[in-house]
PDB file of N, CA and C in Angstrom:
ATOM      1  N   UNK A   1     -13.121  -9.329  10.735  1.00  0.00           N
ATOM      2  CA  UNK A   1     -11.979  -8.693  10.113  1.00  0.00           C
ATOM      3  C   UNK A   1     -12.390  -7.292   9.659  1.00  0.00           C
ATOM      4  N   UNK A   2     -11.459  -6.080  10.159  1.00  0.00           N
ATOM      5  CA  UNK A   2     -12.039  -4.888  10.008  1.00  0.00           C
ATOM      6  C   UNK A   2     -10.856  -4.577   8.733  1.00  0.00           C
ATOM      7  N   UNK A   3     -11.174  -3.934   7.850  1.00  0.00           N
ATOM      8  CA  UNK A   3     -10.592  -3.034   6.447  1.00  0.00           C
ATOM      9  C   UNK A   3     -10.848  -1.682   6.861  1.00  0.00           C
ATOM     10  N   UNK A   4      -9.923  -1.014   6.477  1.00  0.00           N
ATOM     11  CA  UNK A   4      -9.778   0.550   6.998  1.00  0.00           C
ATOM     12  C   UNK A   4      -9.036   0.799   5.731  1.00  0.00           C
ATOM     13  N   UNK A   5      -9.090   2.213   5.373  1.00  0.00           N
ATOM     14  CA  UNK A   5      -8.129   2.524   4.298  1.00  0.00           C
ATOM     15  C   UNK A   5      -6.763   3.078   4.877  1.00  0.00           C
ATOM     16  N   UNK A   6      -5.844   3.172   4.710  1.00  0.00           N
ATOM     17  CA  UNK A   6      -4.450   4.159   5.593  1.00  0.00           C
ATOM     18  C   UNK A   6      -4.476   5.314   5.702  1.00  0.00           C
ATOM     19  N   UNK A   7      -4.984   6.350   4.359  1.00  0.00           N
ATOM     20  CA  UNK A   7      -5.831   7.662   4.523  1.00  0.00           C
ATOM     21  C   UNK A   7      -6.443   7.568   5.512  1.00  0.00           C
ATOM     22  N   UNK A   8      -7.343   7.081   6.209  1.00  0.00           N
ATOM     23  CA  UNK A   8      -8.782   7.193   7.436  1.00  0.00           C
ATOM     24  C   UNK A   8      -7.990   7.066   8.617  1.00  0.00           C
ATOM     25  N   UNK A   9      -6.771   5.579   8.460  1.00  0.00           N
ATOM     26  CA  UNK A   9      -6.421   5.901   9.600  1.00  0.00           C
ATOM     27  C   UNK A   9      -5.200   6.908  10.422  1.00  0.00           C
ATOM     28  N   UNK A  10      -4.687   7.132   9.066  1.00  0.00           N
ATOM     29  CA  UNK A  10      -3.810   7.962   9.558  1.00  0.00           C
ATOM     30  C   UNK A  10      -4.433   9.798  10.027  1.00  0.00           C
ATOM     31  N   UNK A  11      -5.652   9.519   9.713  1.00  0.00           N
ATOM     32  CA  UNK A  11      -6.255  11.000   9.952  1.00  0.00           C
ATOM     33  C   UNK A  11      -6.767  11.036  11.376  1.00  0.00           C
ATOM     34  N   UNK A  12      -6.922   9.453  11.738  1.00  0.00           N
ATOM     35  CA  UNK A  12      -7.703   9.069  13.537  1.00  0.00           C
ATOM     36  C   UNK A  12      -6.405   8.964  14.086  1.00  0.00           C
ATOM     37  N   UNK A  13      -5.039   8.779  13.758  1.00  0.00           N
ATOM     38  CA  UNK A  13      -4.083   8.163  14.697  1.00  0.00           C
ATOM     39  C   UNK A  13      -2.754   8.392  14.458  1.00  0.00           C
ATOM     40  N   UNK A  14      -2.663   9.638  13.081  1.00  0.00           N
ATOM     41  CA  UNK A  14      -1.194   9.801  12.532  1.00  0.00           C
ATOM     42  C   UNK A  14      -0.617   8.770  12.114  1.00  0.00           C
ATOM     43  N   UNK A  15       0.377   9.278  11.058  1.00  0.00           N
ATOM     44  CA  UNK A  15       1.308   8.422  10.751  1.00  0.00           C
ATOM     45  C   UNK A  15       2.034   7.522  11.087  1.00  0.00           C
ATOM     46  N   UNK A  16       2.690   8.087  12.470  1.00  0.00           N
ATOM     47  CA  UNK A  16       4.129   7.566  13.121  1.00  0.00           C
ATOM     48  C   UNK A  16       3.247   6.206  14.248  1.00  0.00           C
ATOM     49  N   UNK A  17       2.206   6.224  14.272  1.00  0.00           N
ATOM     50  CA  UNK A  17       1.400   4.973  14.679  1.00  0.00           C
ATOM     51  C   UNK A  17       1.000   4.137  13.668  1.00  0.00           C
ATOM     52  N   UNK A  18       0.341   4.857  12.616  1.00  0.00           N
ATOM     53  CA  UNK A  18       0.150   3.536  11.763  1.00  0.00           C
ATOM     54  C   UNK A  18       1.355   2.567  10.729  1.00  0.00           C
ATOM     55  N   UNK A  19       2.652   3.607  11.252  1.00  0.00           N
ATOM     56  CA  UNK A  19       3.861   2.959  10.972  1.00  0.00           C
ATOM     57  C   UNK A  19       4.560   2.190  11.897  1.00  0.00           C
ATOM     58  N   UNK A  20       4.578   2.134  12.822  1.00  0.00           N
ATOM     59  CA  UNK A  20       3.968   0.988  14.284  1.00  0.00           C
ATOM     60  C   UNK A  20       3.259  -0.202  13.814  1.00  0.00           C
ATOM     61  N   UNK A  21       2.786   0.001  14.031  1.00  0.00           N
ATOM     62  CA  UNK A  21       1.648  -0.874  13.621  1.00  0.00           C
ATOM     63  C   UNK A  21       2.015  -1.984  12.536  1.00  0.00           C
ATOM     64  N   UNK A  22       2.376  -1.351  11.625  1.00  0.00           N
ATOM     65  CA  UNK A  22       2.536  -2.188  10.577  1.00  0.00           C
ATOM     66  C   UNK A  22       4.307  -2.719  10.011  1.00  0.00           C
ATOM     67  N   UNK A  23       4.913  -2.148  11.264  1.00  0.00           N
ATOM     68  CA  UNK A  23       6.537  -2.485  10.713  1.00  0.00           C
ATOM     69  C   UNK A  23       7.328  -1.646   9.833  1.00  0.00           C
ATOM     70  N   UNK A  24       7.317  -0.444   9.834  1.00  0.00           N
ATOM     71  CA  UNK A  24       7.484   0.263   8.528  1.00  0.00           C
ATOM     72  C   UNK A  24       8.281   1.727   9.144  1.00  0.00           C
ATOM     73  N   UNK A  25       9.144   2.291   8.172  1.00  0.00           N
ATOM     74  CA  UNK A  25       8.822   3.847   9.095  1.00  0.00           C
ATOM     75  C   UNK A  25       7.518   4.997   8.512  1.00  0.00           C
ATOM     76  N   UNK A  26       8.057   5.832   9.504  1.00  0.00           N
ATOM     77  CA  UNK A  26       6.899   6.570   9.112  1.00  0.00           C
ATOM     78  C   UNK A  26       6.969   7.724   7.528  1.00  0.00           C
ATOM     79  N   UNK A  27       8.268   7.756   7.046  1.00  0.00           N
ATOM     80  CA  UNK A  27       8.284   8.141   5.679  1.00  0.00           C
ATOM     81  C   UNK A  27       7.957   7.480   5.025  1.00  0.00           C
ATOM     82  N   UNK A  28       7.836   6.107   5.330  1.00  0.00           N
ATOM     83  CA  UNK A  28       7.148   5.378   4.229  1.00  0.00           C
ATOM     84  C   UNK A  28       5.409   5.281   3.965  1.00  0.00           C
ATOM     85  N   UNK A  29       4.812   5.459   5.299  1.00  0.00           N
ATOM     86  CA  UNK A  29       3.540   5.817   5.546  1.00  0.00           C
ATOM     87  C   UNK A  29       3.440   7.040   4.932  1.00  0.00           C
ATOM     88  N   UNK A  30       4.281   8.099   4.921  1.00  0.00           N
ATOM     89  CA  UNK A  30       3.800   9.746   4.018  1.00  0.00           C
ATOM     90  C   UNK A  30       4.102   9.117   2.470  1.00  0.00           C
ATOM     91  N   UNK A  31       5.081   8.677   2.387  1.00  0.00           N
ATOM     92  CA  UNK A  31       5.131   8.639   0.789  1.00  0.00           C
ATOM     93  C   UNK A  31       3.798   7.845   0.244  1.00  0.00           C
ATOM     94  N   UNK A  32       3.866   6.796   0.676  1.00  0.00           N
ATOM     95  CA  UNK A  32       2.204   5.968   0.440  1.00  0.00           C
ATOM     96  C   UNK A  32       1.034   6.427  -0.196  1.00  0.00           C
ATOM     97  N   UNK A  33       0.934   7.799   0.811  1.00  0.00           N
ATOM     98  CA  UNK A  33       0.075   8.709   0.503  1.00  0.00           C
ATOM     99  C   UNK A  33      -0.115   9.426  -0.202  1.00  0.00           C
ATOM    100  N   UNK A  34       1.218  10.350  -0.257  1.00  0.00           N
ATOM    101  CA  UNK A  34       1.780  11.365  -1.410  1.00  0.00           C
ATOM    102  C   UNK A  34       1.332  10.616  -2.732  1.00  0.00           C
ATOM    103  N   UNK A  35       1.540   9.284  -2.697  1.00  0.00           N
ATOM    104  CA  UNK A  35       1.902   9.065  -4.277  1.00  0.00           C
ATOM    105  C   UNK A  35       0.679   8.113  -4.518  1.00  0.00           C
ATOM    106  N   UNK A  36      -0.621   8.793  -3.780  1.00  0.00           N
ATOM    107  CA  UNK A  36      -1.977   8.085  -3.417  1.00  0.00           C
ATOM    108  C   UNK A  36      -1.924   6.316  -4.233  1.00  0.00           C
ATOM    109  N   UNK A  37      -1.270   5.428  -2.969  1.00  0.00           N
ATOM    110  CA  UNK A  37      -1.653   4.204  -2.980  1.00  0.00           C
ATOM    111  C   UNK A  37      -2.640   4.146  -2.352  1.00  0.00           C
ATOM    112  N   UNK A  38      -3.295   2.646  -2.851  1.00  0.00           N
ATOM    113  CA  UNK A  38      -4.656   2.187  -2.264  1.00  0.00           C
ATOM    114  C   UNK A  38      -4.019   1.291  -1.658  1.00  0.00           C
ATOM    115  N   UNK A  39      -3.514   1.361  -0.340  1.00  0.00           N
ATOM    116  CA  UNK A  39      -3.464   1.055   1.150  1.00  0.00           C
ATOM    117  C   UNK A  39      -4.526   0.461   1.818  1.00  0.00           C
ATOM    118  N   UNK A  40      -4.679  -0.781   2.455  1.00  0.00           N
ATOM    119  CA  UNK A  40      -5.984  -0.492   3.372  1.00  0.00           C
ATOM    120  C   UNK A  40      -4.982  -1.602   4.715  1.00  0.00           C
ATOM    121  N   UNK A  41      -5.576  -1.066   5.823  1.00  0.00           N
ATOM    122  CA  UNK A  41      -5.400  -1.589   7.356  1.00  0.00           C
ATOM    123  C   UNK A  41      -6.236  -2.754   7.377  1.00  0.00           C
ATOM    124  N   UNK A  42      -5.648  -3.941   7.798  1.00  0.00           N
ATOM    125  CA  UNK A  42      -7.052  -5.322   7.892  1.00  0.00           C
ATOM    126  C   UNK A  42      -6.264  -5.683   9.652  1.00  0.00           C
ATOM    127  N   UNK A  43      -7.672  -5.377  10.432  1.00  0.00           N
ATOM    128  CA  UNK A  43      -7.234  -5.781  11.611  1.00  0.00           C
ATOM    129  C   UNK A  43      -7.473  -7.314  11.447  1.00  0.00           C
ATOM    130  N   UNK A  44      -6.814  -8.186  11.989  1.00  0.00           N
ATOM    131  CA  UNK A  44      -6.863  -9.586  12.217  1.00  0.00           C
ATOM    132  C   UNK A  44      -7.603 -10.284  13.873  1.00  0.00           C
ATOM    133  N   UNK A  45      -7.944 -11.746  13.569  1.00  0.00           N
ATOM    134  CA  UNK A  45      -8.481 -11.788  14.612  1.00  0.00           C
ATOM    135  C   UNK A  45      -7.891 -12.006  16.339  1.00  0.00           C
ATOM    136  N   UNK A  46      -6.549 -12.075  16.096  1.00  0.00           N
ATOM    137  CA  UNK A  46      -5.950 -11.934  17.077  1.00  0.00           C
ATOM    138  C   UNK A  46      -5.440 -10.257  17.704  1.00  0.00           C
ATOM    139  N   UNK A  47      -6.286  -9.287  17.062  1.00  0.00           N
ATOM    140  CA  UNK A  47      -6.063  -7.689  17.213  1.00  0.00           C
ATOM    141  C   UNK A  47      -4.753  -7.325  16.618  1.00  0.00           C
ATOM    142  N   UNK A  48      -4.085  -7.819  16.123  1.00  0.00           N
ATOM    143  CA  UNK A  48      -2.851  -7.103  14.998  1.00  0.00           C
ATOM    144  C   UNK A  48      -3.357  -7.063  13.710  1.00  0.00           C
ATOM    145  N   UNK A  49      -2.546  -6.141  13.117  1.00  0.00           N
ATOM    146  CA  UNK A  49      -2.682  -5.607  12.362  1.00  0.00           C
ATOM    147  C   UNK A  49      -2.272  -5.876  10.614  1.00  0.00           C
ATOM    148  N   UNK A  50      -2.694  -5.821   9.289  1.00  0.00           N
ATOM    149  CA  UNK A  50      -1.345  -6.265   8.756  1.00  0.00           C
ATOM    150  C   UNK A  50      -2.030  -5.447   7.608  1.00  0.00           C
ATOM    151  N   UNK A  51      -1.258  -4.865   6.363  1.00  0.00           N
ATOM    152  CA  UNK A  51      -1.228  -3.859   5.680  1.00  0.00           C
ATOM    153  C   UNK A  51      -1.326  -5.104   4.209  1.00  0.00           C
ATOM    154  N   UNK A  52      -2.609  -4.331   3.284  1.00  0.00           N
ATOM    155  CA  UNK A  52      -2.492  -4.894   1.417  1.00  0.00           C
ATOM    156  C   UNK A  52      -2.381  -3.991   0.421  1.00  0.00           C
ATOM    157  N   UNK A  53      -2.318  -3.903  -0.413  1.00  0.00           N
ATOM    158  CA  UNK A  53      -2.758  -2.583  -1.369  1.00  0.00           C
ATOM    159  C   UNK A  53      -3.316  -3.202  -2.534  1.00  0.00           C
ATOM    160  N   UNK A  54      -4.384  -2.665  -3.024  1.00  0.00           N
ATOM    161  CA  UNK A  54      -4.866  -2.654  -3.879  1.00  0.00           C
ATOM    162  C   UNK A  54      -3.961  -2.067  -4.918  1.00  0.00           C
ATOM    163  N   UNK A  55      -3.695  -2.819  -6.471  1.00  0.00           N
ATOM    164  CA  UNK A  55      -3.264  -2.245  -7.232  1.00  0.00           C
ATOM    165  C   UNK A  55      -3.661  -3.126  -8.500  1.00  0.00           C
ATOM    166  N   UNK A  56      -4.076  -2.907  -9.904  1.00  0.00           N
ATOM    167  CA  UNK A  56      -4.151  -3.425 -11.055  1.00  0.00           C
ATOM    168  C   UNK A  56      -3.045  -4.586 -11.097  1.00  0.00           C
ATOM    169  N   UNK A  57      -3.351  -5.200 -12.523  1.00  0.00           N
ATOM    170  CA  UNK A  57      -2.367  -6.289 -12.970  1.00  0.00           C
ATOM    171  C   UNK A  57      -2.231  -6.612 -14.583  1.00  0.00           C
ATOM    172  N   UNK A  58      -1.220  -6.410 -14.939  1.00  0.00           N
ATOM    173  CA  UNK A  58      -0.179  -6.086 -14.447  1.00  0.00           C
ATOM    174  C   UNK A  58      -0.100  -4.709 -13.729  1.00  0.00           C
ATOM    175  N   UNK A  59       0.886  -4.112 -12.753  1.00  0.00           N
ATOM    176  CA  UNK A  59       1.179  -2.901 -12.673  1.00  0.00           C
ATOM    177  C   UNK A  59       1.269  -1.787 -13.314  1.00  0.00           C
ATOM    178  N   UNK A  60       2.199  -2.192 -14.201  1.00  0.00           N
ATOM    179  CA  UNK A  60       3.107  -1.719 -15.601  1.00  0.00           C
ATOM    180  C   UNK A  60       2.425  -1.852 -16.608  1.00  0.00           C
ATOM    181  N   UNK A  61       2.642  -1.051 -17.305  1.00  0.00           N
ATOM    182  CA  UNK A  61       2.134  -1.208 -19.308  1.00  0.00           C
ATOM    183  C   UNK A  61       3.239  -1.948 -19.524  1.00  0.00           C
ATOM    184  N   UNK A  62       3.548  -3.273 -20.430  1.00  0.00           N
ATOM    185  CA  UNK A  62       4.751  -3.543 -20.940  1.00  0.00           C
ATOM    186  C   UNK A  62       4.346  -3.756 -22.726  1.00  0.00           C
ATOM    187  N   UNK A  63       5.719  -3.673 -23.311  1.00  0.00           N
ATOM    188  CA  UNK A  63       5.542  -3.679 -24.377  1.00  0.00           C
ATOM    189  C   UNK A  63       6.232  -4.668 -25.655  1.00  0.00           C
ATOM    190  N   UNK A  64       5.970  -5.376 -26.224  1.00  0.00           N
ATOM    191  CA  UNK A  64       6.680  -6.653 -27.058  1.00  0.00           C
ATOM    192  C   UNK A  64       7.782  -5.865 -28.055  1.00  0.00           C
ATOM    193  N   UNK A  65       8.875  -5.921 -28.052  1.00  0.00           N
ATOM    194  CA  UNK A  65       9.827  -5.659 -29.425  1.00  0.00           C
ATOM    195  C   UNK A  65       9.923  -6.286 -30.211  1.00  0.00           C
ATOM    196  N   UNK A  66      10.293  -5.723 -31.241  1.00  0.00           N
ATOM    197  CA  UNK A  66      10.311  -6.957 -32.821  1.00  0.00           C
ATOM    198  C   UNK A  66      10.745  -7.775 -32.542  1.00  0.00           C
ATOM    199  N   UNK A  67      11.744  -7.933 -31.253  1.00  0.00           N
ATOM    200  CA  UNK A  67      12.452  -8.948 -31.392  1.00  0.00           C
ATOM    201  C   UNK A  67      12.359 -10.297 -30.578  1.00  0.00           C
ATOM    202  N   UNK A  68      11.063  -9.706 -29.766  1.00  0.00           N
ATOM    203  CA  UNK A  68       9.939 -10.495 -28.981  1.00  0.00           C
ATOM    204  C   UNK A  68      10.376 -10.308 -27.341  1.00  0.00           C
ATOM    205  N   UNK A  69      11.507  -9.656 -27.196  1.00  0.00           N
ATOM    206  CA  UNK A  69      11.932  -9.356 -25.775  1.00  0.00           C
ATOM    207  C   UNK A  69      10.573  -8.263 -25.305  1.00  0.00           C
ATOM    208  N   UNK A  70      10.034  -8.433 -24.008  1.00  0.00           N
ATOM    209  CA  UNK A  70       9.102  -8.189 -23.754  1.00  0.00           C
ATOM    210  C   UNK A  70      10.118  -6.525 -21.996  1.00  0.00           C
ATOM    211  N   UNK A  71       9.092  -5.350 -22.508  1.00  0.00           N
ATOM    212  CA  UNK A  71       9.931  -4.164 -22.072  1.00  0.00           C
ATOM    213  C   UNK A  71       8.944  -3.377 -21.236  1.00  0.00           C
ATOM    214  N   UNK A  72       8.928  -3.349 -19.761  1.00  0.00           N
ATOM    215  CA  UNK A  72       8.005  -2.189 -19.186  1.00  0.00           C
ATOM    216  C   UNK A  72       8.306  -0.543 -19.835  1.00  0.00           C
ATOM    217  N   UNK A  73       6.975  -0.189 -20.101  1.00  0.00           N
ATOM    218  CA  UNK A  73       6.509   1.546 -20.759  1.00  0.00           C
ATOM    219  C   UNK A  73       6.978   2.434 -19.509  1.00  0.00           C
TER     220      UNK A  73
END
């Protein structure tokens, strides 16, 4: 199983392929970037392809109100 980041590959193969690839369009592959997600390419063992991202957990800061209703920052 190969891990690639989407940065690396979109610099070997452009965008509008690694949005191919993965089902997606290709504005969504630029925004990805723009708004630097941690993206990575995991080739599988049948040679397709399929897309994860790394991201913290929670996502969000959230925050408790007095009134115990719980509110993303």
């Amino acid at each position: 199983m190969e891990k690639i980041p989407l940065s690396e590959y979109v610099k070997l193969n452009g965008q509008a392929n690694a949005a191919r690839l993965v089902g997606v369009h290709q504005t969504a592959i630029s925004k990805a970037l723009r708004s630097g997600r941690q993206i990575f390419l995991i080739r599988q063992k049948d040679g397709t392809y399929k897309a994860e991202e790394c991201r913290p957990f929670p996502s969000q800061k959230q925050s408790i109100s007095r009134s115990g209703k719980i509110s993303e920052v």
